[in-house]
C-alpha atoms as a PDB file:
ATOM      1  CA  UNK A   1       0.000   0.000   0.000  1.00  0.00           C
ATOM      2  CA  UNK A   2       2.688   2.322   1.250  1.00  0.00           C
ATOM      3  CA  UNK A   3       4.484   1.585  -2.372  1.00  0.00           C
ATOM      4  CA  UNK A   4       1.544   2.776  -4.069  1.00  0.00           C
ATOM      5  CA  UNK A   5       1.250   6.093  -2.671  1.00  0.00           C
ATOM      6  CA  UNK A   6       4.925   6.500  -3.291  1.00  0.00           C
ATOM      7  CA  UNK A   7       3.847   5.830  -6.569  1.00  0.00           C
ATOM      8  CA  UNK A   8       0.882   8.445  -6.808  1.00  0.00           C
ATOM      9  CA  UNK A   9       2.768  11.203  -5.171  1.00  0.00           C
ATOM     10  CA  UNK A  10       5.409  10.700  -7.739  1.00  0.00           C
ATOM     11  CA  UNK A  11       3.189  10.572 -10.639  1.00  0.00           C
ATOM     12  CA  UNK A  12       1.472  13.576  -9.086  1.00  0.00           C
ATOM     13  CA  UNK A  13       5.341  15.722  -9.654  1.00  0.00           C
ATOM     14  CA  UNK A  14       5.400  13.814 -12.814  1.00  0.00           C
ATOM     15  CA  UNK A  15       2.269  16.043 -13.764  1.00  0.00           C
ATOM     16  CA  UNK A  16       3.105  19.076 -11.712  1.00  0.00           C
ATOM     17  CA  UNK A  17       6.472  19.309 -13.879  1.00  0.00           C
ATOM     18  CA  UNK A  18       5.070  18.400 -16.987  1.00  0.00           C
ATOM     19  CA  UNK A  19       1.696  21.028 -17.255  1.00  0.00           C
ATOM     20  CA  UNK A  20       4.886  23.636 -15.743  1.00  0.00           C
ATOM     21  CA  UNK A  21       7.199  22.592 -18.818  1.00  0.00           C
ATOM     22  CA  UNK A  22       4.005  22.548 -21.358  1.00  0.00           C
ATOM     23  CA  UNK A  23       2.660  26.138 -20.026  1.00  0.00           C
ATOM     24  CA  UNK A  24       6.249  27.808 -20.227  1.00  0.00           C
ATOM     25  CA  UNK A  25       7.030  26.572 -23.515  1.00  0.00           C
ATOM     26  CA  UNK A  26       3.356  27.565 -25.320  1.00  0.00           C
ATOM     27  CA  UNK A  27       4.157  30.643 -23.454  1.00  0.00           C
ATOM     28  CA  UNK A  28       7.406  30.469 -25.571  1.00  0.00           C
ATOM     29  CA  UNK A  29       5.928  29.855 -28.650  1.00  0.00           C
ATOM     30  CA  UNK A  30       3.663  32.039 -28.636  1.00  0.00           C
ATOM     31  CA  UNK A  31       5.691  35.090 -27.302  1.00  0.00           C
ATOM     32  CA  UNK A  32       7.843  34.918 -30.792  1.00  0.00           C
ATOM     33  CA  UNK A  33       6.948  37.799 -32.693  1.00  0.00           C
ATOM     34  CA  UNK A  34       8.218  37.131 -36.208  1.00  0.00           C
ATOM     35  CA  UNK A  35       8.947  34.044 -38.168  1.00  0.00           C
ATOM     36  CA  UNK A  36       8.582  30.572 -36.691  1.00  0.00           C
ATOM     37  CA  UNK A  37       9.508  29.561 -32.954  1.00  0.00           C
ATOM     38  CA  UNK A  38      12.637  28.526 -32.509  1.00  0.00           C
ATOM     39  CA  UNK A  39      12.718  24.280 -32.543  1.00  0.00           C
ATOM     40  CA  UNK A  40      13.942  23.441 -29.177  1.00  0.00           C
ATOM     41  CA  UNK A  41      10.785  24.819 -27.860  1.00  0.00           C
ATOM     42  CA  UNK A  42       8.404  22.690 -30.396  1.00  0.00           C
ATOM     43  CA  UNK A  43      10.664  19.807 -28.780  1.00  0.00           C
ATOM     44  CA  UNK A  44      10.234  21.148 -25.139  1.00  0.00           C
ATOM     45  CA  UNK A  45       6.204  21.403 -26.048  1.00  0.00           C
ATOM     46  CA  UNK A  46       6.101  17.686 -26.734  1.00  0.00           C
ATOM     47  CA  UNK A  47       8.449  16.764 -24.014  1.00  0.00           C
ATOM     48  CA  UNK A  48       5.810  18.569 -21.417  1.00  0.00           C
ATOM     49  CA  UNK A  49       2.527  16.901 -23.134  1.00  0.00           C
ATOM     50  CA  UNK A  50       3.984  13.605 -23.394  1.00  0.00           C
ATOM     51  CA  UNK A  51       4.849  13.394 -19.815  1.00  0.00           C
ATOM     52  CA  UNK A  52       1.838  14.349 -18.760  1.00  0.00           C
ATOM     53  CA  UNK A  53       0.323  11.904 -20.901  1.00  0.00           C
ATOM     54  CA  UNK A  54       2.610   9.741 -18.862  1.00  0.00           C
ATOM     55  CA  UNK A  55       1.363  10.512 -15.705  1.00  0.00           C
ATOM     56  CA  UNK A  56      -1.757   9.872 -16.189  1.00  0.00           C
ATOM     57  CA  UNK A  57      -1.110   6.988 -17.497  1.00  0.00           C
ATOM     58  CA  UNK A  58       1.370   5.808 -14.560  1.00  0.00           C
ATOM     59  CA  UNK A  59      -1.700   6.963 -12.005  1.00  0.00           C
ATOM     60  CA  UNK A  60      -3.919   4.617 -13.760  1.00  0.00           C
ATOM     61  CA  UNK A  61      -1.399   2.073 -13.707  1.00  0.00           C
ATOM     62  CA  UNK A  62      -2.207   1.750 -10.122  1.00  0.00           C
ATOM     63  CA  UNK A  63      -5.012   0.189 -10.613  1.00  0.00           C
ATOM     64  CA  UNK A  64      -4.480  -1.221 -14.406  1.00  0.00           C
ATOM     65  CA  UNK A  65      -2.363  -4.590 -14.414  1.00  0.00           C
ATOM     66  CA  UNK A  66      -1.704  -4.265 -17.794  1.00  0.00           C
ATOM     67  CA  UNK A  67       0.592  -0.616 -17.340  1.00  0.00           C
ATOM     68  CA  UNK A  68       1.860  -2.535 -14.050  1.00  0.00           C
ATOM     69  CA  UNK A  69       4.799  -3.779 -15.528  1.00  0.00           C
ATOM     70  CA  UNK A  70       7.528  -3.621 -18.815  1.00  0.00           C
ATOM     71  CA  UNK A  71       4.867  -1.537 -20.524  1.00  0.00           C
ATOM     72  CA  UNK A  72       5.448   0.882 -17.974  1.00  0.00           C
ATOM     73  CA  UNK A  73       9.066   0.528 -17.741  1.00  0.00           C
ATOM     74  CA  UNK A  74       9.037   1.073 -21.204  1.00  0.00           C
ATOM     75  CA  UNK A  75       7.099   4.160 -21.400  1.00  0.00           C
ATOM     76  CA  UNK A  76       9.261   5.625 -18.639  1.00  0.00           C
ATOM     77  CA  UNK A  77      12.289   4.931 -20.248  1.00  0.00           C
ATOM     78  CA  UNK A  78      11.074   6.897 -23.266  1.00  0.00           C
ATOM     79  CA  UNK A  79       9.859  10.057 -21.451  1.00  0.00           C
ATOM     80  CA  UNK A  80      13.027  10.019 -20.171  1.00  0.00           C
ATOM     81  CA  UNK A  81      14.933  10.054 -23.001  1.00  0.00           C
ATOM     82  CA  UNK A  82      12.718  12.569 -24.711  1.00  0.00           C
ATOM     83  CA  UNK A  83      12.952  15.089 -21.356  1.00  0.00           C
ATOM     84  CA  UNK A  84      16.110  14.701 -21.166  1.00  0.00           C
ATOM     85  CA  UNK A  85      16.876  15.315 -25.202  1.00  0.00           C
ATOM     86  CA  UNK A  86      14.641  18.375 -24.377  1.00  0.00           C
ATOM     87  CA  UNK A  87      15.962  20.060 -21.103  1.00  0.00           C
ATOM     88  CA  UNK A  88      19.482  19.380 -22.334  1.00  0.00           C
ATOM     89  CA  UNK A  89      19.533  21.128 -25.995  1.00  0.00           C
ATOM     90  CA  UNK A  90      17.509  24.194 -24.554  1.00  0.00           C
ATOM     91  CA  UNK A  91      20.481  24.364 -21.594  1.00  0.00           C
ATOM     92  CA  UNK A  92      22.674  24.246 -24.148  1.00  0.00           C
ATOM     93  CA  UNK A  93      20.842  26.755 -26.491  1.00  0.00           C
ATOM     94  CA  UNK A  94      20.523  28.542 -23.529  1.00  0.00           C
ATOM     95  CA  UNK A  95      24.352  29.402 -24.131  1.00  0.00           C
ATOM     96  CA  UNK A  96      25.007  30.287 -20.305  1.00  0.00           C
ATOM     97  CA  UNK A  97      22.866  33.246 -20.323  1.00  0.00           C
ATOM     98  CA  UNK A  98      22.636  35.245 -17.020  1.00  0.00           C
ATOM     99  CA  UNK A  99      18.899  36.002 -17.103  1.00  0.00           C
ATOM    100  CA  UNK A 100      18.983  38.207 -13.897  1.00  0.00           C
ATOM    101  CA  UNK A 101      21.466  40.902 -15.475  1.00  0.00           C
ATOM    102  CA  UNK A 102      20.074  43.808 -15.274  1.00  0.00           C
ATOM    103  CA  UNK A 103      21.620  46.044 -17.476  1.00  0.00           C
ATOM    104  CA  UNK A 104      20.349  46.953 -21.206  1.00  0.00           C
ATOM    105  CA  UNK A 105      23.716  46.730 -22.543  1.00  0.00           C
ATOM    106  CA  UNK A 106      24.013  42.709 -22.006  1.00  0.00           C
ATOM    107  CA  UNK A 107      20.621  42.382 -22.851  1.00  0.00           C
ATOM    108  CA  UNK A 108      21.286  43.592 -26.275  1.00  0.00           C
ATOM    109  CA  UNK A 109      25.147  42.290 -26.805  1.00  0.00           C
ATOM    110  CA  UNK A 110      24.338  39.174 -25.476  1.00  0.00           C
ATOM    111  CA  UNK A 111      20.594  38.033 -24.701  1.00  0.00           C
ATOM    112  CA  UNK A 112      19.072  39.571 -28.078  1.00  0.00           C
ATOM    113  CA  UNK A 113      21.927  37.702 -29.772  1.00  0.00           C
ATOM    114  CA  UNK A 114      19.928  34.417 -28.697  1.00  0.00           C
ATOM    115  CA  UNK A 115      17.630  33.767 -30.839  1.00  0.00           C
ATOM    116  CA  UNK A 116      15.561  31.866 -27.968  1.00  0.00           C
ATOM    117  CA  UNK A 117      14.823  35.118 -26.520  1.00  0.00           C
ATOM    118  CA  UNK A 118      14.675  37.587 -29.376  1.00  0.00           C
ATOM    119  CA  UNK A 119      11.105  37.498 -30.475  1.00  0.00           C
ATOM    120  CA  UNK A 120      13.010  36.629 -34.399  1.00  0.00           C
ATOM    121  CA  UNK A 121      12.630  39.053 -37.014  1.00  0.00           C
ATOM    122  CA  UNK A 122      16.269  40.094 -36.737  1.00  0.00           C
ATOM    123  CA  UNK A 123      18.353  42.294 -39.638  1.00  0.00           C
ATOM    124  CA  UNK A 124      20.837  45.575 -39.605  1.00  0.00           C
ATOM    125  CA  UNK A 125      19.806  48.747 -39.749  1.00  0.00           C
ATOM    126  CA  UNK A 126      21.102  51.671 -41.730  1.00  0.00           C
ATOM    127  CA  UNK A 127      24.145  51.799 -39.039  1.00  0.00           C
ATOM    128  CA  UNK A 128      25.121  48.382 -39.231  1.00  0.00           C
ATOM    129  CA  UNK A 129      23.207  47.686 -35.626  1.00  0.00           C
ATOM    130  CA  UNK A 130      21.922  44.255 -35.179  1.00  0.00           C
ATOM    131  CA  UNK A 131      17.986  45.151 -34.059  1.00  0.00           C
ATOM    132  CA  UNK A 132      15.054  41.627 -33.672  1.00  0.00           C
ATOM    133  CA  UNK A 133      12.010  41.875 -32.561  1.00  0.00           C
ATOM    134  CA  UNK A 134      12.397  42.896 -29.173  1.00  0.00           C
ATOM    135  CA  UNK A 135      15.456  44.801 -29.178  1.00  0.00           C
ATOM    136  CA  UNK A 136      13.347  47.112 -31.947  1.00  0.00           C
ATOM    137  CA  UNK A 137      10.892  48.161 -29.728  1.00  0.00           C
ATOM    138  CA  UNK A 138      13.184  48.699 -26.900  1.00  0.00           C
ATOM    139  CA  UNK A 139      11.325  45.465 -24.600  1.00  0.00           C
ATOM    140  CA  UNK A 140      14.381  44.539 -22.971  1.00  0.00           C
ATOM    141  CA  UNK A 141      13.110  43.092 -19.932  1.00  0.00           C
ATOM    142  CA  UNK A 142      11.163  41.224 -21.760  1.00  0.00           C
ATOM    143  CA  UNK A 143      14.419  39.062 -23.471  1.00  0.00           C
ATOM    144  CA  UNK A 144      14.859  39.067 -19.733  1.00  0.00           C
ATOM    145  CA  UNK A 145      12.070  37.526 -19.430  1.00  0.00           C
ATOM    146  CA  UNK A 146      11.943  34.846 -22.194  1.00  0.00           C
ATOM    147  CA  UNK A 147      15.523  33.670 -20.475  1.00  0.00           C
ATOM    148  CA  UNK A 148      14.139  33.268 -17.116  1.00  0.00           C
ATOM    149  CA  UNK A 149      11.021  31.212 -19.014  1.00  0.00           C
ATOM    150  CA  UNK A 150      13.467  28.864 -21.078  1.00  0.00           C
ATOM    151  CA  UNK A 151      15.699  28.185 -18.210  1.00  0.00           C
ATOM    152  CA  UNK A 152      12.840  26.868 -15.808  1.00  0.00           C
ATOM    153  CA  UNK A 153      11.581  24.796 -18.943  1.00  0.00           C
ATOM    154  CA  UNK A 154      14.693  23.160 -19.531  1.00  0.00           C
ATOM    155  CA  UNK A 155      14.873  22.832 -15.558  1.00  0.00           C
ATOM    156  CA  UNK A 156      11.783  21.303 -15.093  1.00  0.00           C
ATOM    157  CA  UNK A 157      12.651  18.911 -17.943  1.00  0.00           C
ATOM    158  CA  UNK A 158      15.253  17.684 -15.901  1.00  0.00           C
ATOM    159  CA  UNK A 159      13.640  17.621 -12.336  1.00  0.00           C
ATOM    160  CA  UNK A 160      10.303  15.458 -14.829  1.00  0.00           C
ATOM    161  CA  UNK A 161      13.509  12.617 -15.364  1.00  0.00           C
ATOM    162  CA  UNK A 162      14.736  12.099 -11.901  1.00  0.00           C
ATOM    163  CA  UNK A 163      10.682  11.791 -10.782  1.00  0.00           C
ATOM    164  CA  UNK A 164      10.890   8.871 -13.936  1.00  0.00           C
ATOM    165  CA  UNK A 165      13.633   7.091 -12.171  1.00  0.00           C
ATOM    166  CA  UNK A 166      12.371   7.395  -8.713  1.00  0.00           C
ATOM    167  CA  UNK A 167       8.821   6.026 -10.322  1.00  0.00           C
ATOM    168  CA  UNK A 168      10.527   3.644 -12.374  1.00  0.00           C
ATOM    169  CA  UNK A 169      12.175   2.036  -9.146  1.00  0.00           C
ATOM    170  CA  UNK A 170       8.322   2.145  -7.685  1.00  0.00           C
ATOM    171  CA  UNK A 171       7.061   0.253 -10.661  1.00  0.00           C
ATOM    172  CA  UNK A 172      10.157  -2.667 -10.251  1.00  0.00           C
ATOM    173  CA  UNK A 173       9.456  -2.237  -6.278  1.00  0.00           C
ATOM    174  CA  UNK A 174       5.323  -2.983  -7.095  1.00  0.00           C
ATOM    175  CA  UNK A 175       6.173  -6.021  -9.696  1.00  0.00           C
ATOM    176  CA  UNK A 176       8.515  -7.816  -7.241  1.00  0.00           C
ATOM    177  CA  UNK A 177       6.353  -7.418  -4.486  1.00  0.00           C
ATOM    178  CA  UNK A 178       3.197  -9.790  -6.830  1.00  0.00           C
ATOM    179  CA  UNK A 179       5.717 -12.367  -7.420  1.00  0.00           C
END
């Protein structure tokens, strides 16, 4: 019994992180201003609805024999892999970026160079200037922002895959516990 509620509680994170990864990466998407999104967070956007998917699925395999054992494994095993494909090309997209700098100089050298934050839309101007979408219209706190957004995706991507291996563990705990 005990194993099962282990089991809930971790499906219940599983969720948690997933609808947090989904909602910041729509939030993403839809926050570019020109041209299309910028892949990693189309990736990120699947990574998030497939693991929630994945919860609920591992909650009803509490009661479901049939998602009780290597079907479950299995599943797990893939979220992880695509969560951690995910959280680990937008950290590395992510190109060390200090979100919390406060000054517009680095957010324009530096975060509107990033073309996870920039909005898109980017060309030079008359004076050779590098301007996108958000450097244009002088919303610097908002490339801000955007980095604060895709470094809690790609965090919660990564927080989703150590809930699969603690779950995963539950799972092997549950099936040697019916033989």
């Amino acid at each position: 019994m005990a194993i099962a509620v282990v089991g809930i509680a971790l499906r219940a994170f599983q969720i948690l992180f997933a609808v947090v990864a989904l909602g910041l990466s729509v939030n993403l998407i839809k926050g570019q201003k020109e041209g299309n999104a910028p892949a990693p967070y189309g990736l990120a956007a699947f990574a998030g609805a497939i693991s929630l998917v994945g919860g609920l699925l591992g909650i009803a395999g509490t009661w479901i024999e049939l998602l009780q054992g290597a079907l479950m494994f299995g599943i797990d095993g893939l979220l992880a892999l695509i969560n951690l494909a995910a959280g680990v090309l937008l950290a590395i997209k992510l190109k060390g970026a200090n979100c919390s700098k406060g000054d517009n100089d680095y957010r324009y050298d530096v975060l509107d160079k990033n073309y996870l934050f920039n909005g898109g839309g980017c060309f030079k101007d008359d004076n050779g200037n590098r301007l996108c979408a958000y450097s244009r219209t002088a919303s610097y706190g908002k490339l801000s922002e955007r980095c604060r957004q895709a470094t809690a995706d790609s965090a919660f991507m990564l927080m989703t895959i150590i809930v699969l291996l603690a779950a995963t563990v539950i799972v092997w705990l549950r099936l040697k516990n019916h033989k």
